[in-house]
C-alpha atoms as a PDB file:
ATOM      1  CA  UNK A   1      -4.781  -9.820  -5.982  1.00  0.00           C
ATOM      2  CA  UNK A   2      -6.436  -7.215  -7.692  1.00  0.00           C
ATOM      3  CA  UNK A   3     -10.241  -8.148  -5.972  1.00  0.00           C
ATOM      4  CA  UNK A   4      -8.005  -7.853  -2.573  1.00  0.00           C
ATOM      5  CA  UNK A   5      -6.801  -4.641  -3.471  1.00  0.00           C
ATOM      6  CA  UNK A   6     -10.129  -3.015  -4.606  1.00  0.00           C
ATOM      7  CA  UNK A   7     -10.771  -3.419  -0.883  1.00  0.00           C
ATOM      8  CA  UNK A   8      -8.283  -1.232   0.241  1.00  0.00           C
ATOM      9  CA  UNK A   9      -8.993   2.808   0.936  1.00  0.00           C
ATOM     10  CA  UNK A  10      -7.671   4.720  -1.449  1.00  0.00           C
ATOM     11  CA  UNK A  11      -4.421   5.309   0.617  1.00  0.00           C
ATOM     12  CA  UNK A  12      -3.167   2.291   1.074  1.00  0.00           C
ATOM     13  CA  UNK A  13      -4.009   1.355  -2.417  1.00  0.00           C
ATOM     14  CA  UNK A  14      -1.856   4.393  -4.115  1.00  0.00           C
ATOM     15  CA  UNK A  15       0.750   3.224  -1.407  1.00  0.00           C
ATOM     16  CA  UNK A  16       0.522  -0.148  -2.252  1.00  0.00           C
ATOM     17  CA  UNK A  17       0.745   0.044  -5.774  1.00  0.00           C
ATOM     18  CA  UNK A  18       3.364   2.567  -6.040  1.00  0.00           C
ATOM     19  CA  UNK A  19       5.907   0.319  -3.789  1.00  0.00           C
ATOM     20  CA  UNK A  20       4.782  -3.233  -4.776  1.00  0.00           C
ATOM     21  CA  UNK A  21       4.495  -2.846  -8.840  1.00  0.00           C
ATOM     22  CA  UNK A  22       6.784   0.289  -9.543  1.00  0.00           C
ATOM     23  CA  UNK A  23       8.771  -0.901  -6.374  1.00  0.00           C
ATOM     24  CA  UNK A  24       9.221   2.979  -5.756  1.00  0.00           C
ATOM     25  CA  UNK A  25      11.651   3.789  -2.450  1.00  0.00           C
ATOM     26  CA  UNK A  26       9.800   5.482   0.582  1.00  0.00           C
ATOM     27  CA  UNK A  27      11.508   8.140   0.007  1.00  0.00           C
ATOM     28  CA  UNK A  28      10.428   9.378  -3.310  1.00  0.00           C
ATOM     29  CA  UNK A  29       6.835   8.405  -2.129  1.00  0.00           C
ATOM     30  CA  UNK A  30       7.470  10.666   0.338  1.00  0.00           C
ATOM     31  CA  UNK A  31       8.099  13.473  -1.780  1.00  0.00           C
ATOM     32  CA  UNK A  32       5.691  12.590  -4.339  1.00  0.00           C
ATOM     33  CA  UNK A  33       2.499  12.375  -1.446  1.00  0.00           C
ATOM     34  CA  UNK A  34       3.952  14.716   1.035  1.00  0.00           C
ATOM     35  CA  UNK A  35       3.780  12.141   3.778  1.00  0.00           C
ATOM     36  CA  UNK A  36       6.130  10.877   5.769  1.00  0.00           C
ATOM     37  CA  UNK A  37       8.120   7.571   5.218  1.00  0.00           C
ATOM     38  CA  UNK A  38       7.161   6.090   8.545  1.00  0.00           C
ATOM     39  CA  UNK A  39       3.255   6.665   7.897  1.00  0.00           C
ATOM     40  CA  UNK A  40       3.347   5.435   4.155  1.00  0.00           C
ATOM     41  CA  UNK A  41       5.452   2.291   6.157  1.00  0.00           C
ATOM     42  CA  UNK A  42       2.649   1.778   8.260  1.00  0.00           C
ATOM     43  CA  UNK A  43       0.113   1.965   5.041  1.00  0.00           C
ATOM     44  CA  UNK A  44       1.829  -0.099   3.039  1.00  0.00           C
ATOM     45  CA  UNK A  45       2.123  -3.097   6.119  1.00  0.00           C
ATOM     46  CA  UNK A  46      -1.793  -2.509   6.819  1.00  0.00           C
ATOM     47  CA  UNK A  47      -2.251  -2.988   2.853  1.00  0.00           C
ATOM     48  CA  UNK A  48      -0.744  -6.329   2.580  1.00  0.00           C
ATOM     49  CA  UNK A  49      -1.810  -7.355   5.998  1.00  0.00           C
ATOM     50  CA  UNK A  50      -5.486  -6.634   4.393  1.00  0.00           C
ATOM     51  CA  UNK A  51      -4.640  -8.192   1.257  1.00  0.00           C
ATOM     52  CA  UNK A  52      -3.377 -11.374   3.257  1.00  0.00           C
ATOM     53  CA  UNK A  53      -6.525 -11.401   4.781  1.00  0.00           C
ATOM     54  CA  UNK A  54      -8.571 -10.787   2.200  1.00  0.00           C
ATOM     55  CA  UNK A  55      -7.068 -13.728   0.195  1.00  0.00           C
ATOM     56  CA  UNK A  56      -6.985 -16.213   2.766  1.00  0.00           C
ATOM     57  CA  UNK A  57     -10.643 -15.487   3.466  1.00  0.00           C
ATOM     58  CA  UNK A  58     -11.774 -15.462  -0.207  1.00  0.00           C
END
C-alpha cells in the first residue's frame, strides 16, 4: 500500500491519507484544505482507483 501511494500526486495523497488512516469526515477536510467536499470526493475515488491499479499491476 504504501509503494501504491508514493505514486499518487501530492493531492490525492494528503486526501487519501487524511480520510483512509485518520478516517477524517469531508467536511473537516474541507475546512482544513479549503477545498470543497465534492473535489476532495473526487480525489480521494481517483486515489484508490490508482492505488487499485497500482496493486493489481505490481
Amino acid at each position: 500500500l504504501q509503494l501504491a501511494m508514493q505514486q499518487l500526486p501530492e493531492k490525492q495523497r494528503i486526501v487519501f491519507n487524511l480520510r483512509y488512516y485518520d478516517e477524517m469526515p469531508y467536511q473537516q477536510m474541507s475546512k482544513v484544505l479549503e477545498t470543497s467536499e465534492g473535489a476532495l470526493k473526487a480525489s480521494y475515488h481517483h486515489a484508490v482507483k490508482k492505488i487499485e491499479d497500482y496493486i493489481l499491476n505490481h
